[in-house]
N, C-alpha and C. Protein backbone atom coordinates (compact mmCIF):
# COMPACT_ATOMS: atom_id res chain seq x y z
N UNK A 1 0.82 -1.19 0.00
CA UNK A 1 0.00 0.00 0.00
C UNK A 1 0.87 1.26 0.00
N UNK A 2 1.95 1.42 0.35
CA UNK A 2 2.94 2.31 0.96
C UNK A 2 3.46 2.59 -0.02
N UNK A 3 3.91 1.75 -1.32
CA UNK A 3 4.26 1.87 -2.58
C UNK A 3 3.63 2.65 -3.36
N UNK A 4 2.11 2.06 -3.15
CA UNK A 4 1.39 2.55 -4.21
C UNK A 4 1.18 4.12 -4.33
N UNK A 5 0.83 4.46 -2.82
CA UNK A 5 1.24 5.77 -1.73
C UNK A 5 1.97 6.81 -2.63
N UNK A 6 3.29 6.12 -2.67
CA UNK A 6 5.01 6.67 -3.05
C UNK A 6 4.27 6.92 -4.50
N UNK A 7 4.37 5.78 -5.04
CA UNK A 7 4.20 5.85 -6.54
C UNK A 7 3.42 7.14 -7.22
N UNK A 8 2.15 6.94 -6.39
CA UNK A 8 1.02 8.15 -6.80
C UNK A 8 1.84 9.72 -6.68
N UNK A 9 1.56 10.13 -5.56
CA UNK A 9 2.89 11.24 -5.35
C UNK A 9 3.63 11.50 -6.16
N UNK A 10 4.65 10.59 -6.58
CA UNK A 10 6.02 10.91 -7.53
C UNK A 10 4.89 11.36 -8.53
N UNK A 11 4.08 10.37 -9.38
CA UNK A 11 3.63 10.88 -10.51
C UNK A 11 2.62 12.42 -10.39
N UNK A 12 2.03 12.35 -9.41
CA UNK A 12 1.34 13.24 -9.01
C UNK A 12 2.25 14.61 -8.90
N UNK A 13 3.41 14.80 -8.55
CA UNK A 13 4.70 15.80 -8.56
C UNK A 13 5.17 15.95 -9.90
N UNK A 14 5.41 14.66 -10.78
CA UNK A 14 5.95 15.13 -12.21
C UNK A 14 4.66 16.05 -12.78
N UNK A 15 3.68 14.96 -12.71
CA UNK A 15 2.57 16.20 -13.73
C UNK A 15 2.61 17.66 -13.26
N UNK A 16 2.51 17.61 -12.25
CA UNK A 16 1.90 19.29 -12.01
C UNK A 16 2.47 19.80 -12.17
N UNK A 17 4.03 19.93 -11.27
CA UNK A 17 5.59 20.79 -12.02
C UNK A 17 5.79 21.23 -13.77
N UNK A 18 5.07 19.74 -14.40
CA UNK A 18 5.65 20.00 -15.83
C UNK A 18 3.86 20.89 -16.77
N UNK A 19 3.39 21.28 -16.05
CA UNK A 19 2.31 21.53 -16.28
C UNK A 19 2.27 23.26 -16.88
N UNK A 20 2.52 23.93 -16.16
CA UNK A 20 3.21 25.42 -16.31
C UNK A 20 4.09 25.89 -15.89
N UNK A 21 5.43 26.62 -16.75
CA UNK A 21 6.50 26.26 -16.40
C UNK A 21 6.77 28.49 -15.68
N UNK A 22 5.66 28.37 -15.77
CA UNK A 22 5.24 30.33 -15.31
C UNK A 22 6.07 30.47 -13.90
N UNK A 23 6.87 31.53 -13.94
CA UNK A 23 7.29 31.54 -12.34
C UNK A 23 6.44 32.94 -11.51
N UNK A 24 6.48 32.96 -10.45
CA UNK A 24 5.88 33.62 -9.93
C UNK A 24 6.37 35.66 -10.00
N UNK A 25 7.30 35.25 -10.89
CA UNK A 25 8.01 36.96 -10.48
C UNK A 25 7.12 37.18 -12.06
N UNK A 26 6.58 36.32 -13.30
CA UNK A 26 6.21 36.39 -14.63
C UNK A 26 5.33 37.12 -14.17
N UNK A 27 4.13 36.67 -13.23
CA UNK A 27 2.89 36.80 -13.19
C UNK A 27 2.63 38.11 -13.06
N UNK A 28 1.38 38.74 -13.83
CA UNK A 28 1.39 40.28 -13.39
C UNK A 28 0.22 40.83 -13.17
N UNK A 29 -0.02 41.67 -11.87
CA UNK A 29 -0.53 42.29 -10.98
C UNK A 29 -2.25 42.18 -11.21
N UNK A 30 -2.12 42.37 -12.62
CA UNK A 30 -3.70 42.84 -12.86
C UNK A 30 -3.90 41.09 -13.49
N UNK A 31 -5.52 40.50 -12.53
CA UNK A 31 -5.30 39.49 -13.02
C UNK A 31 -6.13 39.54 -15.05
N UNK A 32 -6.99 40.16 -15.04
CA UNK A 32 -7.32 40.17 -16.44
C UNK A 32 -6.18 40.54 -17.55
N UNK A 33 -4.72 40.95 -17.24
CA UNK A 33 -4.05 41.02 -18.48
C UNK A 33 -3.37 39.11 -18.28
N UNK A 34 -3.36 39.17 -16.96
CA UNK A 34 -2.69 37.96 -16.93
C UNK A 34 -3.34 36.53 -17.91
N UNK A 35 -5.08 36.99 -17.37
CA UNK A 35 -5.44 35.56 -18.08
C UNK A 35 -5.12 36.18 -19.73
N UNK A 36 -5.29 37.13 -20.12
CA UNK A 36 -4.93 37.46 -21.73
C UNK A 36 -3.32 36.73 -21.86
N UNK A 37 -2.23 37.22 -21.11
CA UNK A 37 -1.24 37.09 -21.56
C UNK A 37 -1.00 35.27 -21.61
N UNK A 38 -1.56 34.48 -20.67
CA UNK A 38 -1.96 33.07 -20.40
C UNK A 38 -2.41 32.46 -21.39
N UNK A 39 -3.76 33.34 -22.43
CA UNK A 39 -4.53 32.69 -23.80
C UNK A 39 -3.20 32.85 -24.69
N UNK A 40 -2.43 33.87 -24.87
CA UNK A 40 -1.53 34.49 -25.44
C UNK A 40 -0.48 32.95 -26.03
N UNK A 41 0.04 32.62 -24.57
CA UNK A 41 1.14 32.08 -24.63
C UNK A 41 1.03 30.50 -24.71
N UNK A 42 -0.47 30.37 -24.61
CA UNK A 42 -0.45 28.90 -24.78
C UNK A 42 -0.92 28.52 -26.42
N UNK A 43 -1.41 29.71 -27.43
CA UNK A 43 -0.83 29.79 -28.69
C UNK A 43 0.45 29.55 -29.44
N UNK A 44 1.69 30.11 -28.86
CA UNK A 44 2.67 30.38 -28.87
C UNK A 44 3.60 29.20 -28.82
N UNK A 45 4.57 28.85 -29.74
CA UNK A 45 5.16 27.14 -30.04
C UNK A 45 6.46 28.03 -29.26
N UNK A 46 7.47 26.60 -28.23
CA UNK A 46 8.66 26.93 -27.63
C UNK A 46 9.60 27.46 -28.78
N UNK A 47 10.21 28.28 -28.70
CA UNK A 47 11.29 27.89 -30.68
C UNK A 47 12.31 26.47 -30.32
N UNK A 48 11.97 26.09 -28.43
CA UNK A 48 13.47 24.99 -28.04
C UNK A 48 12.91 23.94 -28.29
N UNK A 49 11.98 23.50 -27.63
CA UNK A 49 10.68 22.66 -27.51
C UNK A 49 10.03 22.14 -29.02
N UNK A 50 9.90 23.32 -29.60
CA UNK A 50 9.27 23.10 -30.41
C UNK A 50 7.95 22.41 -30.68
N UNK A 51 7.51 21.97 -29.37
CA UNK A 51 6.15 20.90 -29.26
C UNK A 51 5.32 21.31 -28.15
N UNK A 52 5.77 22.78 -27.51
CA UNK A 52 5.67 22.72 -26.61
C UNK A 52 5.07 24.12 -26.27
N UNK A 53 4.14 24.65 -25.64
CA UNK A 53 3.51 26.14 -25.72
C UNK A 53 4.61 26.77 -24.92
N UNK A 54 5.02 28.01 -25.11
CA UNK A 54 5.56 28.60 -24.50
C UNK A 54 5.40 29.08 -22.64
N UNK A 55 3.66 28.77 -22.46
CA UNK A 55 3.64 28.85 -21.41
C UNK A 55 3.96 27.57 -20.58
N UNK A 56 4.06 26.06 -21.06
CA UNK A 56 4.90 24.70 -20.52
C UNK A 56 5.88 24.92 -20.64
N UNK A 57 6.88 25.48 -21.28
CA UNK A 57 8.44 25.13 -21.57
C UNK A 57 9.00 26.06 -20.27
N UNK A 58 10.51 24.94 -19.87
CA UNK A 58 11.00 25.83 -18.68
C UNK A 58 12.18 26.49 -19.59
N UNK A 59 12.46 26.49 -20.68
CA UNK A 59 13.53 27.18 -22.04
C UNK A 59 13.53 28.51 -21.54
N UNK A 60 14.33 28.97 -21.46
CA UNK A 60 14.97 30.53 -21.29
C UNK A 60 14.39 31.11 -22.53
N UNK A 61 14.25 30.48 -23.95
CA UNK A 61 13.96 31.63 -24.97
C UNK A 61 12.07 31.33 -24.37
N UNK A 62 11.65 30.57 -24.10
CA UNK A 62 10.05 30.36 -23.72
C UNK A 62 9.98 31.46 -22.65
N UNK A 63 10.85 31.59 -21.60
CA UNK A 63 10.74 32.22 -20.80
C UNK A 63 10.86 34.17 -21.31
N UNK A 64 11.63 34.15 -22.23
CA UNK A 64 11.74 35.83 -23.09
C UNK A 64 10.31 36.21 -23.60
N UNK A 65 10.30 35.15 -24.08
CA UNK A 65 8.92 35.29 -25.49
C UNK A 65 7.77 35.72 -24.08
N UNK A 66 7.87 34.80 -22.87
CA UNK A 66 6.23 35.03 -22.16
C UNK A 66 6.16 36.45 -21.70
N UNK A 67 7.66 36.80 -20.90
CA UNK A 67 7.98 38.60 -20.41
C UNK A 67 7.44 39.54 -22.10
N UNK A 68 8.38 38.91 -23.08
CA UNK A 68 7.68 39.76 -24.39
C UNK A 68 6.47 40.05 -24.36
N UNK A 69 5.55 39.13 -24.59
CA UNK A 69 4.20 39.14 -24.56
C UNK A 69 3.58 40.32 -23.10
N UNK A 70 4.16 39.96 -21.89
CA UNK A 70 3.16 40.26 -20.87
C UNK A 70 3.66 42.05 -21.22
N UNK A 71 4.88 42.43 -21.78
CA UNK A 71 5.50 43.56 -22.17
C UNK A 71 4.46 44.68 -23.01
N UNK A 72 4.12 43.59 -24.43
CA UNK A 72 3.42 44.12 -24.84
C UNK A 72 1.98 44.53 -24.28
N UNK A 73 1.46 43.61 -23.52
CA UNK A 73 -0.05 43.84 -23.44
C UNK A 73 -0.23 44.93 -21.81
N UNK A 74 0.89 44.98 -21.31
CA UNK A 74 1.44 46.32 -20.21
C UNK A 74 1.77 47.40 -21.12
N UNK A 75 2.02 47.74 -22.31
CA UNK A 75 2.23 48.52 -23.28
C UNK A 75 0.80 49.54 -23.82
N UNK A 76 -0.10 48.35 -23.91
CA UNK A 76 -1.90 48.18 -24.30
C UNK A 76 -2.14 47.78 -25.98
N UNK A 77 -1.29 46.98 -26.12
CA UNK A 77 -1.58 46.07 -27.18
C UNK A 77 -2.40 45.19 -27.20
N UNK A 78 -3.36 45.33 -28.21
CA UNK A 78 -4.67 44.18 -28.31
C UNK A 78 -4.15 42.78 -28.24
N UNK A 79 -4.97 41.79 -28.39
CA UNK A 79 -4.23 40.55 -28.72
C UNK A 79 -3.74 40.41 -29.80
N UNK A 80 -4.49 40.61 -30.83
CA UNK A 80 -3.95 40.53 -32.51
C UNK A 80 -2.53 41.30 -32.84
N UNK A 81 -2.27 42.58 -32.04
CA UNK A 81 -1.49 43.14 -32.12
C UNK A 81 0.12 42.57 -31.55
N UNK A 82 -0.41 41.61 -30.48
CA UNK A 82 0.82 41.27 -29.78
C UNK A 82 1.31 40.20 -30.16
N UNK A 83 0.15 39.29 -31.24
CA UNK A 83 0.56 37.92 -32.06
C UNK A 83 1.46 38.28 -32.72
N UNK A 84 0.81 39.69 -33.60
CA UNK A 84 1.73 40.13 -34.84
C UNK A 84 2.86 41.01 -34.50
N UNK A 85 3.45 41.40 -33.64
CA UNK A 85 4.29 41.69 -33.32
C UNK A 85 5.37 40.15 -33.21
N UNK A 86 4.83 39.35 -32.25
CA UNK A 86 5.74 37.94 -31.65
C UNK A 86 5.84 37.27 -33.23
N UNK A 87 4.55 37.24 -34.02
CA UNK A 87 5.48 36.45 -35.59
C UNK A 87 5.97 37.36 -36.54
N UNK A 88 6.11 38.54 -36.58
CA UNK A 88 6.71 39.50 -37.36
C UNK A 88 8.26 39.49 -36.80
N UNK A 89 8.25 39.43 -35.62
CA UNK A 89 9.96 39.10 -35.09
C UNK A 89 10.11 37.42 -35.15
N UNK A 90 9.55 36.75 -35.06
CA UNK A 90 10.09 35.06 -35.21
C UNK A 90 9.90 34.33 -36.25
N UNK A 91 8.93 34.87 -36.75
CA UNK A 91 8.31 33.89 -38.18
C UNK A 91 6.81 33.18 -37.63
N UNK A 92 6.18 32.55 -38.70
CA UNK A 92 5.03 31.88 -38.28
C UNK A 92 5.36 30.43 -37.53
N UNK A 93 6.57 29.74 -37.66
CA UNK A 93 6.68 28.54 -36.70
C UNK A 93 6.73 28.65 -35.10
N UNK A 94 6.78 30.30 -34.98
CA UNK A 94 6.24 30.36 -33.11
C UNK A 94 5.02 30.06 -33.29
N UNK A 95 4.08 29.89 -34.07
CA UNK A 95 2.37 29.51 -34.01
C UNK A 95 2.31 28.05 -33.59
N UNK A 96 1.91 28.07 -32.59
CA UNK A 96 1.28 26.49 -32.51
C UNK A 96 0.26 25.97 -33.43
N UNK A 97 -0.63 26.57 -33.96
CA UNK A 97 -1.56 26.29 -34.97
C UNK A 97 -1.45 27.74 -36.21
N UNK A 98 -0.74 26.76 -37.33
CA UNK A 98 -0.60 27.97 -38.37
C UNK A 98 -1.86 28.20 -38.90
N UNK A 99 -1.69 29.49 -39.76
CA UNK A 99 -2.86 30.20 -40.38
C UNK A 99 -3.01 29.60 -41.59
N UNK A 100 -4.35 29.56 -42.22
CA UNK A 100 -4.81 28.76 -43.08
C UNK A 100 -4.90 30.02 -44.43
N UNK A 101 -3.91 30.83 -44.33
CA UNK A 101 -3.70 31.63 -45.63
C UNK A 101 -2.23 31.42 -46.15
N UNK A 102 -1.76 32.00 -47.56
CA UNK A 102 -0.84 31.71 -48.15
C UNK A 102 -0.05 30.83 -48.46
N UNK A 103 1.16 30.85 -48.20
CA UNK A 103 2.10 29.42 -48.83
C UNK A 103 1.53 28.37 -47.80
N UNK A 104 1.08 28.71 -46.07
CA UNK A 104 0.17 27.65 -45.22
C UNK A 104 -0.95 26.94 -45.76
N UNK A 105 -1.57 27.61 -46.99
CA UNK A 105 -2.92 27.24 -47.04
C UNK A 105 -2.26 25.88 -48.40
N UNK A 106 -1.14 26.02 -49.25
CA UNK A 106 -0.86 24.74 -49.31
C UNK A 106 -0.79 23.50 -49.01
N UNK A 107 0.40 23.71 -47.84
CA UNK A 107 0.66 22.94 -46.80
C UNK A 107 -0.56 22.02 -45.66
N UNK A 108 -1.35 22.59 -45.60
CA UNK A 108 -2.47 22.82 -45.37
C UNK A 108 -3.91 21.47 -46.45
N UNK A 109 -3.26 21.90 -47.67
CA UNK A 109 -4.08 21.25 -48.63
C UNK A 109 -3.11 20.24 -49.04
N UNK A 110 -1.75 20.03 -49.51
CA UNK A 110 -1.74 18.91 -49.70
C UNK A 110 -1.41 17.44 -49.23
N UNK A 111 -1.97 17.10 -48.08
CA UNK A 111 -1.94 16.13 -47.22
C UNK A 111 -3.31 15.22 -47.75
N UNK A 112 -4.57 16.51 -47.87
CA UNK A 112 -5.91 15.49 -48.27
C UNK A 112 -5.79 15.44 -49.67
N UNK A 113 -5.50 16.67 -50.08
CA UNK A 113 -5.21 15.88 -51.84
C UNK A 113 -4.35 14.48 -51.76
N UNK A 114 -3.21 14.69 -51.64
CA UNK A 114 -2.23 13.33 -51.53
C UNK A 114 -3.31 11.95 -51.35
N UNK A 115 -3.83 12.45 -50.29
CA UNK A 115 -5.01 10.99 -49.97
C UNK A 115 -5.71 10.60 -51.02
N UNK A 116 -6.67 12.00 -51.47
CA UNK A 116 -7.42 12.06 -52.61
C UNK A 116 -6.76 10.83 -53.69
N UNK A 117 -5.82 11.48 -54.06
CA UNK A 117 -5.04 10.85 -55.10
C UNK A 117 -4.59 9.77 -55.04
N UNK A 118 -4.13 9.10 -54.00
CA UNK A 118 -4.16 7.71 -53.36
C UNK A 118 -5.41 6.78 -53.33
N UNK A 119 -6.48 7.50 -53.11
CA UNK A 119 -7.68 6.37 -52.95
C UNK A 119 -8.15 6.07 -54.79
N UNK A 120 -8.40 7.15 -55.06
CA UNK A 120 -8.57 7.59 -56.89
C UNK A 120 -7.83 6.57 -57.39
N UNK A 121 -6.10 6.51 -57.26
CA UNK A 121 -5.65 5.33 -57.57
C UNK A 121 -5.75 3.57 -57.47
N UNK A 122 -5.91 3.61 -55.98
CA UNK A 122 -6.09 2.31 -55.66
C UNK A 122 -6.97 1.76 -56.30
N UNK A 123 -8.51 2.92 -56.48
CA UNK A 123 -9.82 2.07 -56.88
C UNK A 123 -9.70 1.67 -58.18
N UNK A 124 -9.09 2.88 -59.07
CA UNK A 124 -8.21 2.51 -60.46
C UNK A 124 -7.31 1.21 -60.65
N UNK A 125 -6.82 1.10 -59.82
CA UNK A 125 -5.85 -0.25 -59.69
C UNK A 125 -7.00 -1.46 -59.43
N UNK A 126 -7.73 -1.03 -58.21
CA UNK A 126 -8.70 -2.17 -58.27
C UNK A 126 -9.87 -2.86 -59.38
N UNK A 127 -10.36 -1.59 -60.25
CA UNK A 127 -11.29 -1.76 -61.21
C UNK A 127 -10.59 -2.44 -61.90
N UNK A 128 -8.68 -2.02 -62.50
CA UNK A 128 -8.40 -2.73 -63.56
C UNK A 128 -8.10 -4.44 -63.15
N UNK A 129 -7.85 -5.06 -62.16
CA UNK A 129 -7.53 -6.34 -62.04
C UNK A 129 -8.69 -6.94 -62.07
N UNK A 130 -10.24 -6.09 -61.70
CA UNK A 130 -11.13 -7.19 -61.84
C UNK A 130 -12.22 -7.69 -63.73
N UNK A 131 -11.03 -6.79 -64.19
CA UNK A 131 -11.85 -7.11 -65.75
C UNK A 131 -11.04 -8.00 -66.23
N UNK A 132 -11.57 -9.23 -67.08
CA UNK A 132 -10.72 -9.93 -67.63
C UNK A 132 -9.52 -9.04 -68.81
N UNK A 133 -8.87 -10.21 -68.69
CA UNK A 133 -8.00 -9.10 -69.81
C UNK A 133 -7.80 -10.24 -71.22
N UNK A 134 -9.04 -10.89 -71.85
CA UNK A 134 -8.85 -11.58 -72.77
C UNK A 134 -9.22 -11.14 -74.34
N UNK A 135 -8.81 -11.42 -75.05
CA UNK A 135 -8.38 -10.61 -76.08
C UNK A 135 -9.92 -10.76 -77.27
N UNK A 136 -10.99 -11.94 -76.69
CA UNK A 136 -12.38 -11.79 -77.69
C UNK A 136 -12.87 -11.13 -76.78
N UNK A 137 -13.04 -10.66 -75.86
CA UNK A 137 -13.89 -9.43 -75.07
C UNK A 137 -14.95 -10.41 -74.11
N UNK A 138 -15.31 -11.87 -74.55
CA UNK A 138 -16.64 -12.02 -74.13
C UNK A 138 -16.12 -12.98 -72.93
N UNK A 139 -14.77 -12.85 -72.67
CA UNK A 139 -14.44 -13.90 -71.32
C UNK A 139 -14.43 -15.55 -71.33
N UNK A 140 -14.61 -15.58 -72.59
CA UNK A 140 -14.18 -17.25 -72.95
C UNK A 140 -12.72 -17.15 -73.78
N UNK A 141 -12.23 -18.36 -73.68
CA UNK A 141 -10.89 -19.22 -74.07
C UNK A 141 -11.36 -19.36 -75.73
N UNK A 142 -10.32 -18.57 -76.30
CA UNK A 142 -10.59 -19.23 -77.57
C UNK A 142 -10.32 -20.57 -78.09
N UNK A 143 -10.11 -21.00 -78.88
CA UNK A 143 -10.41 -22.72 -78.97
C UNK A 143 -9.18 -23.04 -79.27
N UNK A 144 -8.12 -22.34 -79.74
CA UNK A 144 -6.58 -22.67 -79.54
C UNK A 144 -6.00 -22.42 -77.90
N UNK A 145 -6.73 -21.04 -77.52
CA UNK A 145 -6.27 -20.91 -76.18
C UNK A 145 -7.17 -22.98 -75.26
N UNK A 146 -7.97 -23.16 -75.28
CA UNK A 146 -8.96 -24.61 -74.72
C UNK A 146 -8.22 -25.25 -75.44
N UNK A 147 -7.52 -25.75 -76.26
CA UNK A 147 -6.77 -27.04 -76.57
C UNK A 147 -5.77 -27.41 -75.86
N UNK A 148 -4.74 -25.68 -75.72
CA UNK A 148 -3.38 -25.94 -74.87
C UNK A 148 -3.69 -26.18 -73.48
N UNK A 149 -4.72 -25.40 -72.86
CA UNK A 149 -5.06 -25.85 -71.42
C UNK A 149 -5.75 -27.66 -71.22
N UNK A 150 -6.08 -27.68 -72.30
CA UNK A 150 -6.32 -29.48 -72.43
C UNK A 150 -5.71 -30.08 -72.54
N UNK A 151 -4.45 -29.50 -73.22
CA UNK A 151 -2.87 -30.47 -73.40
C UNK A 151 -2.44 -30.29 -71.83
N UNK A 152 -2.01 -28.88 -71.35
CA UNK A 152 -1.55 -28.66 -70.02
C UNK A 152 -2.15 -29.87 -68.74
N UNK A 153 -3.35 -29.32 -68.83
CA UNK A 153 -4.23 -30.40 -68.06
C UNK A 153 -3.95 -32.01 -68.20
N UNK A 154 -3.65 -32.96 -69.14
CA UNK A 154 -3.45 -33.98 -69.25
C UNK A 154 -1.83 -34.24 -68.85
């Protein structure tokens, strides 16, 4: 029982620690910019991490980018304003979820085309193996082709 105890705990300590990696000097005063700067940053991809929102990562550049952000919106930058500020200085791969315009909206499209074009094929591949492929059209053995399979056969 004492194990199980231990066990729970430890895991119960990894999750929460790795949960938000925000320190308490980040946090700022007024809590409504905070929850903004919070929606903000859990948009926001680690550039270290890379998998990882800026508000989870304990990364020193995760940790710049969140002061950036809380910078701007202590400044009185809208939200839109403080996105486009953070990808106008990093590029669009700080986005955790890219925008579905321009060279993205490719990227974007050709994953289901690719499929598209994959299934289109297969069924193509499948239609053609199920037609005979004999040369009078009507699916019988012509009578030279039925002699040699009568020779074969014997």
């Amino acid at each position: 029982m004492m194990r199980i105890l231990t066990f729970g705990a430890v895991l119960w300590m990894i999750l929460v620690s790795s949960v938000v990696a925000v320190t308490p000097d980040e946090i700022l005063d007024d809590p409504a910019l905070e929850t903004r700067a919070r929606a903000l940053s859990a948009g926001l991809r680690c550039l270290v991490c890379q998998n990882e929102s800026i508000d989870e990562s304990d990364a020193e550049v995760a940790r710049d980018l969140r002061l950036l952000v809380r910078e701007r919106l202590l400044a009185g930058d809208s939200d839109a304003e403080v996105m486009q500020y953070v990808v106008d200085r990093y590029g669009e791969f700080v986005l955790l979820k890219p925008t579905f315009d321009g060279a993205n909206l490719v990227l974007w499209l050709v994953g289901p085309a690719a499929l598209l074009l994959a299934l289109i094929g297969a069924w193509v591949y499948a239609r053609g193996r199920n037609t005979p492929s004999v040369e009078n059209g009507d699916g019988r053995l012509t009578d030279e082709e039925q002699a040699r399979l009568d020779k074969l056969l014997k």
